[in-house]
Protein backbone atom coordinates (compact mmCIF):
# COMPACT_ATOMS: atom_id res chain seq x y z
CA UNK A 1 30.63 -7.28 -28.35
CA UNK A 2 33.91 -5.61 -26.59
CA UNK A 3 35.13 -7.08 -23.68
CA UNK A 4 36.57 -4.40 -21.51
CA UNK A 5 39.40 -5.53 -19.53
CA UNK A 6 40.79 -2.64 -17.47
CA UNK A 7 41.99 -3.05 -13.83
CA UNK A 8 40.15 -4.94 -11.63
CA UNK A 9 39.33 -3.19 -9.31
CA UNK A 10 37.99 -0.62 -11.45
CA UNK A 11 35.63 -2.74 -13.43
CA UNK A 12 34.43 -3.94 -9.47
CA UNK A 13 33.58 -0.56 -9.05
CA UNK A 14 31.80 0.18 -11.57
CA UNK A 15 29.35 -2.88 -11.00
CA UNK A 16 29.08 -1.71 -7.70
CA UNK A 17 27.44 1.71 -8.69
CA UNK A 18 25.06 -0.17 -11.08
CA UNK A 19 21.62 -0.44 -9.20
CA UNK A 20 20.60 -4.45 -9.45
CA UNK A 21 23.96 -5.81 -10.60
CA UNK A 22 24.23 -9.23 -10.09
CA UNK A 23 27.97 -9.68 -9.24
CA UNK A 24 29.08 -12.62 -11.23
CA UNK A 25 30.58 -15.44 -9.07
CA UNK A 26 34.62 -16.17 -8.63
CA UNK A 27 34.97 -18.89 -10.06
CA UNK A 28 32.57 -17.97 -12.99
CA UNK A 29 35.02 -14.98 -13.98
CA UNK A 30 38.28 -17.39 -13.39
CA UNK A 31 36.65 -19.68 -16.01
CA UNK A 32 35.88 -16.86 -18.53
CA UNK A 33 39.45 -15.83 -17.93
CA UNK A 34 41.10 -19.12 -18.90
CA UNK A 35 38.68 -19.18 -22.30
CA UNK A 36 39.88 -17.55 -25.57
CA UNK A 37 38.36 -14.49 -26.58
CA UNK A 38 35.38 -15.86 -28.99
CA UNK A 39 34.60 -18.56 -26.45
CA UNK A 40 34.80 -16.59 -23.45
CA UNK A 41 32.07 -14.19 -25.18
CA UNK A 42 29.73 -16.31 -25.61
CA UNK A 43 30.06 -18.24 -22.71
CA UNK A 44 29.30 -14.07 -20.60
CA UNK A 45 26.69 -13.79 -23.23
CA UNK A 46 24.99 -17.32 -21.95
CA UNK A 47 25.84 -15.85 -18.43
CA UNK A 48 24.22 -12.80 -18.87
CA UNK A 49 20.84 -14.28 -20.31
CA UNK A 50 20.60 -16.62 -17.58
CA UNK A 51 20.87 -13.72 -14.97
CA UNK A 52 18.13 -11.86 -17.14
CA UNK A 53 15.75 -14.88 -16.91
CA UNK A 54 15.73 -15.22 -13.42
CA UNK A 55 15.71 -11.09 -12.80
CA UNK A 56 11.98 -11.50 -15.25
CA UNK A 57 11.22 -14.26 -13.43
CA UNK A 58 11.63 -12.54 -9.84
CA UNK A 59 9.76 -9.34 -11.28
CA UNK A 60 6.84 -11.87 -11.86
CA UNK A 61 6.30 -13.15 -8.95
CA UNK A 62 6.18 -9.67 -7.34
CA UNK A 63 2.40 -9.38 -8.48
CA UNK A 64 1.44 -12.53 -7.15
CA UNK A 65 3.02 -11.65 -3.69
CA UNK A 66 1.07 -8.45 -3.60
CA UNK A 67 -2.07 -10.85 -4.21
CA UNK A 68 -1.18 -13.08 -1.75
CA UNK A 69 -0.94 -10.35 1.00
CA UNK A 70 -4.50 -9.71 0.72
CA UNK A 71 -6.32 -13.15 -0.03
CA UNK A 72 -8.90 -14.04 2.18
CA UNK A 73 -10.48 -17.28 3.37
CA UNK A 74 -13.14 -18.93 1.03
CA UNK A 75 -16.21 -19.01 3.59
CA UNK A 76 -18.32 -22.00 3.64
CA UNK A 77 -20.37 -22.25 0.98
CA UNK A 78 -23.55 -25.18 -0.15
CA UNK A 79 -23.26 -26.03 -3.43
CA UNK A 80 -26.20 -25.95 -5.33
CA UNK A 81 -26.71 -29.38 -6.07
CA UNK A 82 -27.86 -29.62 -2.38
CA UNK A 83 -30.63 -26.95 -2.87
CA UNK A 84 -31.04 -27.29 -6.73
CA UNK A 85 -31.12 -31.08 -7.35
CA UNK A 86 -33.17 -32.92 -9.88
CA UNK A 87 -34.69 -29.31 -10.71
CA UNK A 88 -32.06 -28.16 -12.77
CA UNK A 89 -32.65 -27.38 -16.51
CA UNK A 90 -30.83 -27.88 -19.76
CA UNK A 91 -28.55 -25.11 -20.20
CA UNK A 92 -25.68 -23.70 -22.47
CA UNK A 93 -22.09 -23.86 -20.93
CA UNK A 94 -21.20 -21.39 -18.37
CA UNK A 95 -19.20 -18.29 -19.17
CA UNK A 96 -16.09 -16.85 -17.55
CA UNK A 97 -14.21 -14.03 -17.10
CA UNK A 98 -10.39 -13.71 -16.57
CA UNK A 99 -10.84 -12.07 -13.11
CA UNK A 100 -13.06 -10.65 -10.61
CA UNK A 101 -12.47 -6.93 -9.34
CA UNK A 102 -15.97 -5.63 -8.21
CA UNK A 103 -19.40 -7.40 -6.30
CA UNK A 104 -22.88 -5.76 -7.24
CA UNK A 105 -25.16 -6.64 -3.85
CA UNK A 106 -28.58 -7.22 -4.02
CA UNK A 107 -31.43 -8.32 -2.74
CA UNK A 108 -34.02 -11.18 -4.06
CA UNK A 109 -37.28 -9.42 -3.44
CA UNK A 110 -38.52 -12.30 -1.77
CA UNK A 111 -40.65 -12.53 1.89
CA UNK A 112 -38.14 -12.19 4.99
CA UNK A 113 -38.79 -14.21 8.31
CA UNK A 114 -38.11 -17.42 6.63
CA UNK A 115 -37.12 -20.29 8.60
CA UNK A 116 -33.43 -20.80 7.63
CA UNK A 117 -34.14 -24.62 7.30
CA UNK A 118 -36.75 -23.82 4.38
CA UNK A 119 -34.05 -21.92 2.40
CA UNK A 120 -33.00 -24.51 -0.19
CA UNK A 121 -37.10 -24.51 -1.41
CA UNK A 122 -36.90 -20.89 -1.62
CA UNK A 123 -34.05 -20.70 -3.74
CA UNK A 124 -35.56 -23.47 -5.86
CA UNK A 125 -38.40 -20.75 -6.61
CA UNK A 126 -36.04 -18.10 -7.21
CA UNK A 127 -34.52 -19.86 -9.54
CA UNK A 128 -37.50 -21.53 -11.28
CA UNK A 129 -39.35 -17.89 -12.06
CA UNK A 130 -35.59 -16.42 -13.35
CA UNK A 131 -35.52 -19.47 -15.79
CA UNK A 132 -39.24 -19.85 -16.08
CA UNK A 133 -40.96 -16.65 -16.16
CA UNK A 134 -37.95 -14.38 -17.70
CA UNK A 135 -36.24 -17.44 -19.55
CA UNK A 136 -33.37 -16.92 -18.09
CA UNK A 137 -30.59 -19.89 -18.74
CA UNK A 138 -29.94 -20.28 -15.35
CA UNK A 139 -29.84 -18.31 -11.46
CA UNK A 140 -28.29 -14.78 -12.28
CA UNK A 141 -27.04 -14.59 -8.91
CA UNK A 142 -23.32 -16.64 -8.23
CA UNK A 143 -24.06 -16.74 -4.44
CA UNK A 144 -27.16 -15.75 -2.32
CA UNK A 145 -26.56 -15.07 1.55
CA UNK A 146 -29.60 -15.82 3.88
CA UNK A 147 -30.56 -13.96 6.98
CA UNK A 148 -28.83 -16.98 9.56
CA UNK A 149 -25.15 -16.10 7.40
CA UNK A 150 -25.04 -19.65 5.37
CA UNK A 151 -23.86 -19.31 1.62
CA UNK A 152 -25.09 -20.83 -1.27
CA UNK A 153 -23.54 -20.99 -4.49
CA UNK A 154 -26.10 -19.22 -7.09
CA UNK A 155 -24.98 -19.44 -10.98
CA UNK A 156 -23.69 -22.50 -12.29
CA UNK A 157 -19.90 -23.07 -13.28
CA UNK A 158 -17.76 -23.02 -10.07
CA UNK A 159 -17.58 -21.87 -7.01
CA UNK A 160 -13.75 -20.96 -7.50
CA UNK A 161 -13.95 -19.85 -10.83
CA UNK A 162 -14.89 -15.81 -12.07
CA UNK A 163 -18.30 -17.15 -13.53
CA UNK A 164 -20.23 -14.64 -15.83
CA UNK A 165 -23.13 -13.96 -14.02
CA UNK A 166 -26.53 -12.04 -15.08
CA UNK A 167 -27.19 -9.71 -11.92
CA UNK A 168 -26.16 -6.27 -12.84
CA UNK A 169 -27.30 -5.14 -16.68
CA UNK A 170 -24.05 -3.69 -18.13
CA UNK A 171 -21.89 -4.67 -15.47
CA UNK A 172 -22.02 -8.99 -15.38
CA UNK A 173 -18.34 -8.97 -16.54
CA UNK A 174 -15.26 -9.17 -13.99
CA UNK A 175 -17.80 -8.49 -11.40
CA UNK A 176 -19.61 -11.38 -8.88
CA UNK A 177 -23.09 -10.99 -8.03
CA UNK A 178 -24.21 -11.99 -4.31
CA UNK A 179 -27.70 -11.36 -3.20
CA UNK A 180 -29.60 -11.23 0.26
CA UNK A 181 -32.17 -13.86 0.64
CA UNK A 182 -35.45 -11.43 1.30
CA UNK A 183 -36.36 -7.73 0.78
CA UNK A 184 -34.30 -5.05 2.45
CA UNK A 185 -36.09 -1.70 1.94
CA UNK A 186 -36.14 1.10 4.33
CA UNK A 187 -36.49 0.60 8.08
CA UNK A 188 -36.18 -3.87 7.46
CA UNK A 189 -33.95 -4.62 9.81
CA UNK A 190 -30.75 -6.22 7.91
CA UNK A 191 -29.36 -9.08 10.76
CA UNK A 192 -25.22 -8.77 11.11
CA UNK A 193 -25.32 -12.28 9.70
CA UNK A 194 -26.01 -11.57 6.86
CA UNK A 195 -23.97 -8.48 6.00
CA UNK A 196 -20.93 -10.87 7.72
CA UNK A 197 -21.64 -13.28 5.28
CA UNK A 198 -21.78 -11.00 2.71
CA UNK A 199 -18.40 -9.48 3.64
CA UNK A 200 -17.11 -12.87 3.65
CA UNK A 201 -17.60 -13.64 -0.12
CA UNK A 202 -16.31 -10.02 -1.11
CA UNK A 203 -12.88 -10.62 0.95
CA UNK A 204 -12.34 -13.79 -1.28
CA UNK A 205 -13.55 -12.83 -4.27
CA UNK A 206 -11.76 -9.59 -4.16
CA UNK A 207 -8.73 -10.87 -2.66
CA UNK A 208 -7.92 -13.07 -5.19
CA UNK A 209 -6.85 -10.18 -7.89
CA UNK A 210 -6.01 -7.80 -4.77
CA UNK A 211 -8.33 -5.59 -4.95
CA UNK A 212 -9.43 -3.68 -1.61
CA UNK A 213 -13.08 -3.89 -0.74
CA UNK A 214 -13.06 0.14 -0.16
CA UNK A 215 -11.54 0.93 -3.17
CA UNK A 216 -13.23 2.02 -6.53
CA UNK A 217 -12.70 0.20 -9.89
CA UNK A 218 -13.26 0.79 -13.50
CA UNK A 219 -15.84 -0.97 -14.55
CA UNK A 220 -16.99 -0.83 -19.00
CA UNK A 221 -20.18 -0.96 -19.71
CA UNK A 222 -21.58 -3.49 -21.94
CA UNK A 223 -25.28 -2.26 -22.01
CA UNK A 224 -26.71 1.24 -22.93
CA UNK A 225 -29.57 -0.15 -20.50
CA UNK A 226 -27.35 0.39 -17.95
CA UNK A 227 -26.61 3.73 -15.64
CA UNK A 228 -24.06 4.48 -18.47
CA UNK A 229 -23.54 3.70 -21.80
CA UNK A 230 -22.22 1.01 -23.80
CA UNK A 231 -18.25 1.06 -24.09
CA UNK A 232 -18.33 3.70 -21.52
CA UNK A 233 -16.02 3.32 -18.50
CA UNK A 234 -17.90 3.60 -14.86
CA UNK A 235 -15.33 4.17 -11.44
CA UNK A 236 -17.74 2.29 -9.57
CA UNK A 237 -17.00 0.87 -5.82
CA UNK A 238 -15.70 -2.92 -5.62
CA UNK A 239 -18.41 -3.66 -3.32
CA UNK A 240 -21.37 -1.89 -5.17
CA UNK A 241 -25.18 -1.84 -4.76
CA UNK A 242 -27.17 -3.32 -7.72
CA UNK A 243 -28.82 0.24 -8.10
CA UNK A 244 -24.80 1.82 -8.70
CA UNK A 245 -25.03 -0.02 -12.21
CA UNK A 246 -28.65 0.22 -12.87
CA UNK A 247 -31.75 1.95 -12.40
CA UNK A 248 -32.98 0.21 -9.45
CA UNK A 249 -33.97 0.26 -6.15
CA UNK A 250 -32.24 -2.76 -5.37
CA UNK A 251 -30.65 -3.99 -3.02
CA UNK A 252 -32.96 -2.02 -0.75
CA UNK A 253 -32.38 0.99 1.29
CA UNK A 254 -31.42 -0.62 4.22
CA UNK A 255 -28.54 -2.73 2.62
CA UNK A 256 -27.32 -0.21 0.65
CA UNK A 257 -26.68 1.59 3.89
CA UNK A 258 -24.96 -1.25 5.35
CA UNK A 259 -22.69 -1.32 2.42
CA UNK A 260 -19.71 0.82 3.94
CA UNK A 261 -20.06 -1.75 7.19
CA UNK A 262 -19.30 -4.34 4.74
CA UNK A 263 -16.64 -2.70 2.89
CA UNK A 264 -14.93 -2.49 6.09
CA UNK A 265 -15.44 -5.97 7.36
CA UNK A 266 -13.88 -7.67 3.92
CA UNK A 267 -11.02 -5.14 4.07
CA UNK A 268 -10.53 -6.36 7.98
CA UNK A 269 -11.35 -10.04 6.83
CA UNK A 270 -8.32 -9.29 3.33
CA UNK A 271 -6.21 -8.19 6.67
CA UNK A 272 -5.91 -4.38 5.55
CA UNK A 273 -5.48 -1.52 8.28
């Protein structure tokens, strides 16, 4: 390596015009000064690399800011050993992805005007005919939302954890699946509770990798039974019907037209204009 050593205040100069330069302390350049040639070399070379560590390790914590900015509050949420208890089956270890950008909605298909208090013995038939009847290893959903606003936590694994779920045929990766507690087709009225609720779990979810409720991701598909085909890439919106992956009619005409509401309230809720 040369060491150039023309006038000082030249060589000042042209650090100054160098976007980024990190000026190298006083007594840092008196010290190199006093060194012989070889030694002074390596000791700018050690310099150098330390300033280069701490520049990567600045430029990677940027992300994690941005993240930050938008996280949300995790809502309140009953774990399922309060509704699921000595009813749980055998099953293989959960799955996981390494994040979550997009929520498929739904809805369960089940009677509405239930009386919020019965709720844990309704999901424990919800999730006895997905593991009975379709032999399902466990609850495809990872959260279901009732019609009062409470949370419960669906699919095994974690509640703070981007759990593989089985909701949305071709689309169970990176994505979180939260479903509506009853059957919300056309004219049903769909209470603000629960679409709050809903909201809720989106803000966190999505707020975790940044990702703005309003925005549209790409999603791959891992199923030709899907809208799309296998391997092929879908923009799809981070808070998506069931029926925008799949040929459904889920999550019901009346949610799905509630879904821009909620879009809105987990942007609000991330704290985005």
């Amino acid at each position: 390596m040369r060491v150039f050593r023309g006038p000082r205040r030249a060589r000042e100069r042209r650090t100054a015009r160098i976007p980024g330069a990190v000026r190298m302390p006083t007594a840092a350049r008196a010290l190199l000064g006093a060194l012989p040639g070889l030694a002074a070399v390596a000791a700018l070379f050690l310099c150098a690399n330390g300033v280069e560590r701490a520049a990567d390790a600045d430029a990677e914590a940027v992300p994690a800011a941005a993240t930050d900015r938008y996280a949300a509050p995790r809502p309140d949420i009953v774990p399922r050993s309060v509704w699921l208890g000595d009813a749980a089956r055998a099953q293989p270890a959960p799955r996981y992805d390494d994040e979550v950008v997009a929520v498929f909605v739904h809805h369960t298909d089940t009677p509405n005007g239930y009386d919020c208090a019965d709720v844990p013995a309704i999901l424990r038939g919800v999730y006895q005919g997905q593991t009975g009847a379709r032999d399902w290893d466990d609850i495809g959903y990872n959260f279901v939302v009732d019609r009062c606003g409470t949370v419960y936590e669906g699919r095994a694994g974690g509640i703070d954890r981007p759990v593989t779920g089985a909701h949305t045929q071709g689309f169970n990766h990176r994505t979180t699946g939260i479903a509506a507690l009853g059957t919300y087709t056309a004219g049903v009225p769909v209470p603000d509770e629960l679409t709050d609720a809903i909201a809720a779990v989106a803000a966190w979810k999505l707020g975790e990798t940044g990702t703005d409720p309003r925005a549209k991701v790409a999603l791959v598909s891992s199923n030709g039974l899907s809208r799309y085909a296998a391997g092929a890439t879908a923009m799809l919106p981070a808070v998506a019907g069931h029926d925008d992956g799949y040929q459904t009619s889920c999550p019901g005409a009346a949610l799905s037209a509630r879904l821009a509401d909620i879009r809105d309230t987990a942007a609000r809720l991330q704290g985005r204009a």
